[in-house]
Protein backbone atom coordinates (compact mmCIF):
# COMPACT_ATOMS: atom_id res chain seq x y z
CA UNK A 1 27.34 -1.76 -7.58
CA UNK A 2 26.95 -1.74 -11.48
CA UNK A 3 28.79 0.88 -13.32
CA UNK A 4 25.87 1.04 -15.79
CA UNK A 5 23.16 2.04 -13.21
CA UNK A 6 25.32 4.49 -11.57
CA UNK A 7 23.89 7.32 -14.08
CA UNK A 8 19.90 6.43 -13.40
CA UNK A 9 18.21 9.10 -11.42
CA UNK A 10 14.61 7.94 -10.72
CA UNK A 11 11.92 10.46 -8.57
CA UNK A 12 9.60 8.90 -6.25
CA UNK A 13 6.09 10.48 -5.89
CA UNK A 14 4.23 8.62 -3.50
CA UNK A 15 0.33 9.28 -2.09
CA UNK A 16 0.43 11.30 0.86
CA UNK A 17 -0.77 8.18 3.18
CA UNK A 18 1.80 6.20 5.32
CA UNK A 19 0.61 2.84 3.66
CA UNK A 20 2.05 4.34 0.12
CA UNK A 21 4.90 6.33 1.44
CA UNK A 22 6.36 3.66 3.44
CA UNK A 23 6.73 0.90 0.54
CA UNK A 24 7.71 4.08 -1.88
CA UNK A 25 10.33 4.67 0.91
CA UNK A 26 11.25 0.80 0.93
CA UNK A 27 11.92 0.88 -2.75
CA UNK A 28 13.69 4.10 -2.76
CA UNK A 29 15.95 2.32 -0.31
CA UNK A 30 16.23 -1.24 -2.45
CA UNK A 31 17.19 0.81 -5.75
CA UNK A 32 19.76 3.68 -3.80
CA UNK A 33 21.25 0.07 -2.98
CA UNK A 34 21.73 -0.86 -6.56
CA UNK A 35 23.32 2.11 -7.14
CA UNK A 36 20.64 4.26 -8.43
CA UNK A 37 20.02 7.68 -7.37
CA UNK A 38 16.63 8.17 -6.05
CA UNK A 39 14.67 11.38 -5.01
CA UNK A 40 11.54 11.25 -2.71
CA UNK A 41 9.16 14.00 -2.62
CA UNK A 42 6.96 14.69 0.16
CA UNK A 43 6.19 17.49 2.49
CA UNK A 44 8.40 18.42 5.31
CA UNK A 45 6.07 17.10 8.31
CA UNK A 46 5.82 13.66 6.14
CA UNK A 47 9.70 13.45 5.68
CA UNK A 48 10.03 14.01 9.07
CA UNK A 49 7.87 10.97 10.22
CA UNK A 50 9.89 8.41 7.82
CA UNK A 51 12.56 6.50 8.68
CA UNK A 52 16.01 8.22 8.93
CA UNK A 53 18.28 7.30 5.44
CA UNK A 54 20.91 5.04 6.00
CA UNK A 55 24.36 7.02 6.41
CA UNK A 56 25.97 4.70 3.69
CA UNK A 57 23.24 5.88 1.33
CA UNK A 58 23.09 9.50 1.74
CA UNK A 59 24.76 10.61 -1.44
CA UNK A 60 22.48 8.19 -3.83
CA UNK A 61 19.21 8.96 -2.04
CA UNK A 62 17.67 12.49 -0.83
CA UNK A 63 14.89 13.74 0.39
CA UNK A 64 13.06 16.70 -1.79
CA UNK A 65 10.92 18.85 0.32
CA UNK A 66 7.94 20.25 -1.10
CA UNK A 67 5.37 22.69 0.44
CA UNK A 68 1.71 21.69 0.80
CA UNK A 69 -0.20 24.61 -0.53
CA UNK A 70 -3.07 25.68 1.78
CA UNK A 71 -6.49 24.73 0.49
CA UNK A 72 -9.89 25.73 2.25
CA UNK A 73 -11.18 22.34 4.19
CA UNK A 74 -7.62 21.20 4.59
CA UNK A 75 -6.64 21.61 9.05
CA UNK A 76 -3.41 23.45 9.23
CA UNK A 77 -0.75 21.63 9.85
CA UNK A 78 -2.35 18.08 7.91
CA UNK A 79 -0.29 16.66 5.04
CA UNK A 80 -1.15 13.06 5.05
CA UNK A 81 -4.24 11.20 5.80
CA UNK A 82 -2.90 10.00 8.99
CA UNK A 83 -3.56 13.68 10.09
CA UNK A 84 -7.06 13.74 9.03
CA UNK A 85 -10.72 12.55 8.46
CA UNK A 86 -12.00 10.38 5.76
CA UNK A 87 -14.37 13.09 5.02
CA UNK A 88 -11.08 15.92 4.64
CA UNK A 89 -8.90 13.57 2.13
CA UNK A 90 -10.53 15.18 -0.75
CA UNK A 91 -8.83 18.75 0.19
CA UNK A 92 -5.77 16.77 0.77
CA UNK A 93 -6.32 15.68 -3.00
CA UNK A 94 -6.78 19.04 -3.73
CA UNK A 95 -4.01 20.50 -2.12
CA UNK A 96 -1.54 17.65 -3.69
CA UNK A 97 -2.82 18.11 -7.40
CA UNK A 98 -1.18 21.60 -6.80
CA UNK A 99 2.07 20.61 -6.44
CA UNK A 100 2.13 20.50 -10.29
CA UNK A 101 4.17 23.61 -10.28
CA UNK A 102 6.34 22.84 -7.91
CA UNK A 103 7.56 19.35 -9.57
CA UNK A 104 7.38 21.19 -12.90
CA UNK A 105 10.06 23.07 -11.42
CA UNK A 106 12.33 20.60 -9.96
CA UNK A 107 12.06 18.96 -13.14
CA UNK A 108 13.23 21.79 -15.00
CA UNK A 109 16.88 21.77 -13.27
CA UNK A 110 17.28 17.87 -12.89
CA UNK A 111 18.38 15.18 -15.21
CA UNK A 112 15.68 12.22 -14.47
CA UNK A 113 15.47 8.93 -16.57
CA UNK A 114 11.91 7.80 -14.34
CA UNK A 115 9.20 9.00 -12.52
CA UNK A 116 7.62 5.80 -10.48
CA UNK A 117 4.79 7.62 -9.23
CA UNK A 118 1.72 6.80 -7.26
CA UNK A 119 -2.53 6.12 -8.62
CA UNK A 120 -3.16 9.69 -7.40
CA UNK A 121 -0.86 12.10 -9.40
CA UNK A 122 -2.63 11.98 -12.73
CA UNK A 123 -0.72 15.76 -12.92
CA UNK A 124 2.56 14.14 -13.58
CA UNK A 125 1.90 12.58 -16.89
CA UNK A 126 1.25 15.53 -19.17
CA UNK A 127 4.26 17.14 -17.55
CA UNK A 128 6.70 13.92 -17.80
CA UNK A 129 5.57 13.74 -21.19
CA UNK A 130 6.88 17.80 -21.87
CA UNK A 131 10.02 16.58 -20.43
CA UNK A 132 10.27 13.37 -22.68
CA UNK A 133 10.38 11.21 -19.02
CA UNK A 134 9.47 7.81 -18.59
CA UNK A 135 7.09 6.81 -15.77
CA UNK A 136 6.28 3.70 -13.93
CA UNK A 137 3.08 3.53 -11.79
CA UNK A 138 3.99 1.34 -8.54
CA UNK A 139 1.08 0.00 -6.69
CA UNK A 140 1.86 -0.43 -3.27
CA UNK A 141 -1.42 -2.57 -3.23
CA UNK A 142 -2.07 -6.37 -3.42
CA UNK A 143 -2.11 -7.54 -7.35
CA UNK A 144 -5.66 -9.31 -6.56
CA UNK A 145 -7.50 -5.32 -6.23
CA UNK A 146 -6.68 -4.90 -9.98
CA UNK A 147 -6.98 -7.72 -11.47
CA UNK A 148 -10.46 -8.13 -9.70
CA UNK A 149 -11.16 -4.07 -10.79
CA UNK A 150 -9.91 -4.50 -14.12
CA UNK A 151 -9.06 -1.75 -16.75
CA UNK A 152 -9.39 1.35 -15.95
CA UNK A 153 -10.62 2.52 -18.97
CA UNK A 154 -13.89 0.33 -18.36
CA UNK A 155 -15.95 2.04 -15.72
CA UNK A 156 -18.03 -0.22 -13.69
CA UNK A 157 -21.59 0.65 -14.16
CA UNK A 158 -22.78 -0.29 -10.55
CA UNK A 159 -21.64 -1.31 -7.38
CA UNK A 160 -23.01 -4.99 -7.61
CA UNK A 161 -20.65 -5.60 -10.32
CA UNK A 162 -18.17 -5.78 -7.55
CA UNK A 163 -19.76 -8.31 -5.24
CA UNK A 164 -19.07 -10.93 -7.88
CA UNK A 165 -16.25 -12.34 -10.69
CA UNK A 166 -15.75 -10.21 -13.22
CA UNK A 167 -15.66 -12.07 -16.76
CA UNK A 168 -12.05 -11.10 -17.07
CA UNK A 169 -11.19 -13.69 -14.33
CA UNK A 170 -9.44 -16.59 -16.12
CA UNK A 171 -8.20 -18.15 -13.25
CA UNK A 172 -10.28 -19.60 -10.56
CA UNK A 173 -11.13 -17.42 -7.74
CA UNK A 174 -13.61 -17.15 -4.86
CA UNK A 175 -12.44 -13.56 -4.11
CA UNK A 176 -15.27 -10.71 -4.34
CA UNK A 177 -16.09 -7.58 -2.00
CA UNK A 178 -19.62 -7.55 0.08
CA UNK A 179 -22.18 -5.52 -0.15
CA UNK A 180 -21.07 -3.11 2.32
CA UNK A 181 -17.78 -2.62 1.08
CA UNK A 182 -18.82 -2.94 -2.47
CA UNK A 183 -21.14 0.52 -1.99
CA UNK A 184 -18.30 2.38 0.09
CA UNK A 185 -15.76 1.18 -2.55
CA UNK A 186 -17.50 2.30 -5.87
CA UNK A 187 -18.26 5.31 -4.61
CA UNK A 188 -14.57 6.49 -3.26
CA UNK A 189 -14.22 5.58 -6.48
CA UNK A 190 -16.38 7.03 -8.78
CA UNK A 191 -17.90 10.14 -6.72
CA UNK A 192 -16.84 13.72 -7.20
CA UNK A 193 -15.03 15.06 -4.74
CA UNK A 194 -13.21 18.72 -4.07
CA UNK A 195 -10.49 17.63 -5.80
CA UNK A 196 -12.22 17.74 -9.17
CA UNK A 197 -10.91 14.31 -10.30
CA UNK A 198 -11.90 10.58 -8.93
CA UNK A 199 -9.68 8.49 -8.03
CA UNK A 200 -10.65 6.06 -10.75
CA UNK A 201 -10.50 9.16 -13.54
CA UNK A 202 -6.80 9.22 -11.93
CA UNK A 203 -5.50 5.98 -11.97
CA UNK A 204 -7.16 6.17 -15.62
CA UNK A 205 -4.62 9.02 -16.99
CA UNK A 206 -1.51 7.39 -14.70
CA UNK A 207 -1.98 3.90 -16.26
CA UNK A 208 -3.02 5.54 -19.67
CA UNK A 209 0.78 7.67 -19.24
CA UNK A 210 2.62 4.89 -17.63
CA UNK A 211 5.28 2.60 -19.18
CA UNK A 212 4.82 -0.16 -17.09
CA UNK A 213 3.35 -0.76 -13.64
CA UNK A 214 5.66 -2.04 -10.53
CA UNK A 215 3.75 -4.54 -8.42
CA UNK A 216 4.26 -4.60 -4.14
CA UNK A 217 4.40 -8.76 -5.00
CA UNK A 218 5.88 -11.72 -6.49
CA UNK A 219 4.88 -14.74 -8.58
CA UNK A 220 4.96 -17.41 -5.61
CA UNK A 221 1.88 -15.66 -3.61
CA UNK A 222 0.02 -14.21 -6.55
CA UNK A 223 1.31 -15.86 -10.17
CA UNK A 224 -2.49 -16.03 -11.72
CA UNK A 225 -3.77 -12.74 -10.05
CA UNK A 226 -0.67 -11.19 -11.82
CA UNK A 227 -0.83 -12.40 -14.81
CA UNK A 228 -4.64 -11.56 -15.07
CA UNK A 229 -3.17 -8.08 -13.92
CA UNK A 230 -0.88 -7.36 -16.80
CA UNK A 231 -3.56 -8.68 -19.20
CA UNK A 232 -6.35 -6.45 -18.83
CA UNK A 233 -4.57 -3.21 -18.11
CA UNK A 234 -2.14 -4.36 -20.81
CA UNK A 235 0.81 -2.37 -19.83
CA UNK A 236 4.02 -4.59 -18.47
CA UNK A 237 3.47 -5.72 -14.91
CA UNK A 238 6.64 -6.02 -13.10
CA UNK A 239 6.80 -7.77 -9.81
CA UNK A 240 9.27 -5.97 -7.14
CA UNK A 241 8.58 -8.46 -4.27
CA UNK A 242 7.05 -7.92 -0.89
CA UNK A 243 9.64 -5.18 0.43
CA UNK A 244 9.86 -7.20 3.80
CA UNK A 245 10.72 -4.73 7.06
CA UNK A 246 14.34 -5.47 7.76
CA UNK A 247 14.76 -4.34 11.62
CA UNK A 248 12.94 -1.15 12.15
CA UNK A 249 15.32 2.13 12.56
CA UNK A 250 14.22 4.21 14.78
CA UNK A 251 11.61 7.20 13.57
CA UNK A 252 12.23 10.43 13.86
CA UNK A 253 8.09 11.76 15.46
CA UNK A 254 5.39 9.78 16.58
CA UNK A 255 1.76 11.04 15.90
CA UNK A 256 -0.43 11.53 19.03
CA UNK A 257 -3.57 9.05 18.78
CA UNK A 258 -7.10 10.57 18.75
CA UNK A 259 -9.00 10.64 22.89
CA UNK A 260 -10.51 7.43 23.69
CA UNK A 261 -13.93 7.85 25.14
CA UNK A 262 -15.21 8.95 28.45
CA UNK A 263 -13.64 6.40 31.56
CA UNK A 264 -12.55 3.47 28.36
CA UNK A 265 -9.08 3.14 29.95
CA UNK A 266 -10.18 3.32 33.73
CA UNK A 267 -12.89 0.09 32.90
CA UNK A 268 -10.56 -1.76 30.43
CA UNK A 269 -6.92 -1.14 32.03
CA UNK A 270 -7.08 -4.30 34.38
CA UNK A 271 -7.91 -6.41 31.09
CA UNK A 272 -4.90 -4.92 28.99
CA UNK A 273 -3.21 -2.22 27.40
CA UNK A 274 -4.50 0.32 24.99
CA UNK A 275 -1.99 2.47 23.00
CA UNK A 276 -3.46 5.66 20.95
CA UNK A 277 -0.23 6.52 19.13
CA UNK A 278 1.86 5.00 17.28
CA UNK A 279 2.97 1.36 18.41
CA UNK A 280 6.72 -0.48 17.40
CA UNK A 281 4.28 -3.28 15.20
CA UNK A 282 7.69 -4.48 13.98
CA UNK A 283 8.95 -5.58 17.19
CA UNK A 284 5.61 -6.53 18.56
CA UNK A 285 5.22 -8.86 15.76
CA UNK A 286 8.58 -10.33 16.36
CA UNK A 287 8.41 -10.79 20.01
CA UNK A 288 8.65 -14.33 20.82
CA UNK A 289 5.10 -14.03 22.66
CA UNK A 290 3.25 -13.16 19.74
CA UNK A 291 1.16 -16.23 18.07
CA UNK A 292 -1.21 -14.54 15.75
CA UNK A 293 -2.67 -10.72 15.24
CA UNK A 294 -6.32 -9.29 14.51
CA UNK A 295 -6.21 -7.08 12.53
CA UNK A 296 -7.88 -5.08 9.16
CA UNK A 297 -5.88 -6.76 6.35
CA UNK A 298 -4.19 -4.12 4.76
CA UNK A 299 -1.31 -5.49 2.53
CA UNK A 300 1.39 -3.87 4.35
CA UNK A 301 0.86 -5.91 7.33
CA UNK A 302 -0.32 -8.94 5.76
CA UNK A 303 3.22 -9.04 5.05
CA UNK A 304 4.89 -8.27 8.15
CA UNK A 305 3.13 -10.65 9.87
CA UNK A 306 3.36 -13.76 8.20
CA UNK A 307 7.17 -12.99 7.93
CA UNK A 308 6.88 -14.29 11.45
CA UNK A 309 4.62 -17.12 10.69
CA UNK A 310 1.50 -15.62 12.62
CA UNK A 311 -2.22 -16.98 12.48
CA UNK A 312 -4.42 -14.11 10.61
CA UNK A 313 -7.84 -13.11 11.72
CA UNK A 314 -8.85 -10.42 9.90
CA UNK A 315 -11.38 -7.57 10.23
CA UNK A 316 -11.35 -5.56 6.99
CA UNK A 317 -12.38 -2.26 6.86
CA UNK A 318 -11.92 0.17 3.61
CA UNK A 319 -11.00 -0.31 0.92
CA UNK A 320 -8.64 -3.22 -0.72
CA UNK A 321 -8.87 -4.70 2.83
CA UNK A 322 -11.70 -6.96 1.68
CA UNK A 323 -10.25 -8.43 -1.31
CA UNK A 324 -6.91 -9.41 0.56
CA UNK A 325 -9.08 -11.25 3.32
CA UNK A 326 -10.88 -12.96 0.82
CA UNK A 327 -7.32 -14.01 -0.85
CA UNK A 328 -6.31 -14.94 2.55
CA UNK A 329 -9.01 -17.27 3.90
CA UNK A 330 -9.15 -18.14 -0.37
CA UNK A 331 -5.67 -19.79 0.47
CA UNK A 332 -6.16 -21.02 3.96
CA UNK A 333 -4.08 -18.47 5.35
CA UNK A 334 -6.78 -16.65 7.75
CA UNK A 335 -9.61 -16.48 9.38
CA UNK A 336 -12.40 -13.58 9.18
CA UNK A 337 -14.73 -12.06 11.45
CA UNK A 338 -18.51 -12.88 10.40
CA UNK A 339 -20.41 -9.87 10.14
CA UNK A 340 -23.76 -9.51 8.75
CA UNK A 341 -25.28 -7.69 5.26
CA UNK A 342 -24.53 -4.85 5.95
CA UNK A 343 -21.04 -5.23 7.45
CA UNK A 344 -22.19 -4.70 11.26
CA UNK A 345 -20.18 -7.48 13.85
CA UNK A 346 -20.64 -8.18 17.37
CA UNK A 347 -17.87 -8.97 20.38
CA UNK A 348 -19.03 -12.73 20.24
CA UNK A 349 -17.95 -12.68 16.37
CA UNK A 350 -14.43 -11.37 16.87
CA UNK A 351 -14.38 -13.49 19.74
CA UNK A 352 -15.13 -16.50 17.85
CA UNK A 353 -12.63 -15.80 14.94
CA UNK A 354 -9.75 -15.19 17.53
CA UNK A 355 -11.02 -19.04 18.97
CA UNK A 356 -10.43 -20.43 16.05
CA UNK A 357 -7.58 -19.13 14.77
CA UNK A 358 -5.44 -19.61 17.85
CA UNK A 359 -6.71 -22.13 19.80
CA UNK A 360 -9.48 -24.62 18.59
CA UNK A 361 -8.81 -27.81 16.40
CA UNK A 362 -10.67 -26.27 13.62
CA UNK A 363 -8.21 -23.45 12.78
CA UNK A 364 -4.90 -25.73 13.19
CA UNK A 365 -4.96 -26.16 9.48
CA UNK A 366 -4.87 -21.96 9.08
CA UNK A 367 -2.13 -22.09 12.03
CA UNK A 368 -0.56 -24.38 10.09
CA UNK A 369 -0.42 -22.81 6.63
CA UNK A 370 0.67 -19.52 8.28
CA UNK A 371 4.03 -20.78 10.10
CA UNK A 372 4.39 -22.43 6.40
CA UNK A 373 4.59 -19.10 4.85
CA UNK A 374 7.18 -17.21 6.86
CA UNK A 375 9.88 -18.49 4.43
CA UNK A 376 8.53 -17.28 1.89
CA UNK A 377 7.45 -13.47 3.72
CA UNK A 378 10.85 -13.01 5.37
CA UNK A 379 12.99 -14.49 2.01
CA UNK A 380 15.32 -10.73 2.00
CA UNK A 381 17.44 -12.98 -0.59
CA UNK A 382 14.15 -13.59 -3.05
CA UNK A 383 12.48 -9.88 -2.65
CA UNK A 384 15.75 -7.65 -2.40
CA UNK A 385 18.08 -9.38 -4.77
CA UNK A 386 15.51 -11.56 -7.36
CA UNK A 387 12.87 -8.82 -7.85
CA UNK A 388 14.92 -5.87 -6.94
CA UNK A 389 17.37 -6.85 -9.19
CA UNK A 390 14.99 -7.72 -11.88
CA UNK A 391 12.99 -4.28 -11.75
CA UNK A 392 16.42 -2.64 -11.73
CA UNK A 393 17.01 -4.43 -14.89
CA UNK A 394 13.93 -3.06 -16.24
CA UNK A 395 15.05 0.36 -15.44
CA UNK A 396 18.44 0.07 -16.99
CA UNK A 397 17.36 -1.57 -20.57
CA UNK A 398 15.61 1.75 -21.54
């Protein structure tokens, strides 16, 4: 442990969605092993649905409760979006922007050198700036999203800007969303919501407040996306690796999964097995029996499964998810389910992806490319001591 980092008290604020508060809580755990002292805020129901802290950690890293102020719109009980519809996350926005006061007040009484925060809490930067505290924005999403995006400052004018390559895009690139996910993209972007604030008029005033930006990647899978990355937002982009799973500790709650419909498991339970909850993905993925995985391309498990080498067919769904599957099949890493203009697919089509990903001549190349890149996905060595190491060098030079 270095004596100089022993002082360093960072604050984690992550988005109130499992795919940000995991990697914040992966981070949190990397830097508590550097000897930093790290506190992560979240709710109570959240903190108890992440993984239990490591006894040999427990007096560099806590976690800070904070109450989830009712809002109108918001079901009782829901504080993440796990807990909720697409159509609800707004109040959830709502109800998160007013935890200003709250984490004005733990401020108040605690000596913090960083803030790494997340794209939605645009709150945090006038107050960090009352309490003369440095902030880092960590995007727990694949480099390729921004650099394709580009600066926030520059609004995009329509959604058909998105279907193609921006002019910013010095390197080459086939990547680009479809039309369908284009629309649904730019306008969870850009619409109003109940929160008051878009998402991209937050990530505007986090990027606008931040110091530098922390990156859920590394040079070997995404050198030109990241470079184009730190030029156009033109802040310092700093690289923190993939934060691969180590063997899963055991969670504390499960979530129940939503009803399936009327007689689906009595006509589909001689085919296989359907779980509605929560499933171990960790040890599924690294069960011997597993040769590839379909699933929506989110980064998160991009990652976990090629740290076992899997074939990738892909189905993406919201968001980023399109982007990373164009990335993917961009480096002959995956194959994606065909679907048609307007982003409807068919049994035959998944069928046919899953053919040729794990079992015709055609995908072997894909197969091929994928076992090729678990050294690189499951390097702990490159992502916990090289990038961990260099972000916590970042940290400790101001």
């Amino acid at each position: 442990m270095a004596a100089s980092s022993k002082s360093l008290h960072v604050v984690m604020l992550p988005w109130f969605a499992f795919g940000h508060m995991i990697p914040f809580y992966q981070l949190s755990i990397a830097l508590a092993k550097q000897g930093i002292r790290v506190s992560y805020i979240s709710t109570p129901k959240n903190i108890t649905r992440l993984p239990t802290i490591p006894t040999n950690l427990n007096h560099l890293f806590k976690f800070v409760e904070f109450k989830l102020p009712v809002v109108d719109g918001l079901p009782e009980g829901a504080e993440a979006t796990v807990d909720i519809s697409m159509e609800e996350i707004q109040f959830l926005k709502k109800a998160y922007d007013m935890l200003d006061t709250q984490f004005k007040s733990f401020l108040s009484v605690e000596s913090i050198d960083w803030i790494i925060q997340d794209f939605a809490s645009y709150w945090v930067v006038d107050i960090a700036k009352e309490y003369g505290i440095r902030q880092i924005w960590f995007s727990v999403f694949c480099s390729v999203l921004w650099a394709f995006l580009g600066n926030p400052n520059k609004q995009r004018s329509s959604w058909e800007t998105l279907t193609s390559q921006p002019e910013w895009m010095t390197i080459p690139s086939t990547v680009a969303f479809k039309p369908f996910e284009a629309k649904a993209l730019f306008a969870g972007a850009y619409g109003k919501n109940a929160s008051v604030m878009t998402d991209a008029e937050r990530l505007k005033k986090v990027v606008q407040g931040c110091q530098a930006i922390a990156s859920k990647s590394c040079i070997e899978y995404e050198g030109g996306y990241l470079d184009v990355f730190q030029t156009v937002y033109e802040k310092p982009v700093i690289p923190v690796g993939f934060l691969p799973p180590v063997p899963p500790e055991k969670k504390k709650e499960t979530s129940e999964g939503v009803p399936s419909p009327s007689g689906f498991q009595s006509r589909t339970g001689h085919i296989g097995m359907v779980n509605l909850g929560w499933v171990p993905q960790l040890d599924i993925l690294a069960h011997p029996s597993i040769g590839g995985s379909l699933f929506h391309s989110g980064w998160g498990s991009i990652i976990e499964t090629l740290q076992h080498g899997h074939t990738l067919v892909v189905l993406p769904l919201v968001l980023d998810q399109g982007l990373n599957a164009r990335l993917l099949v961009e480096k002959g890493l995956a194959i994606e389910v065909d679907r048609t203009d307007d982003g409807k697919f068919y049994g035959e089509d998944i069928a046919k992806a899953l053919r040729i990903g794990m079992v015709n001549e055609e995908g072997e190349s894909v197969r091929a490319k994928a076992r090729e890149m678990k050294p690189l996905f499951s390097d702990q060595e490159l992502h916990y001591d090289h990038y961990i190491s260099g972000f916590v060098h970042y940290l400790k030079s101001y």
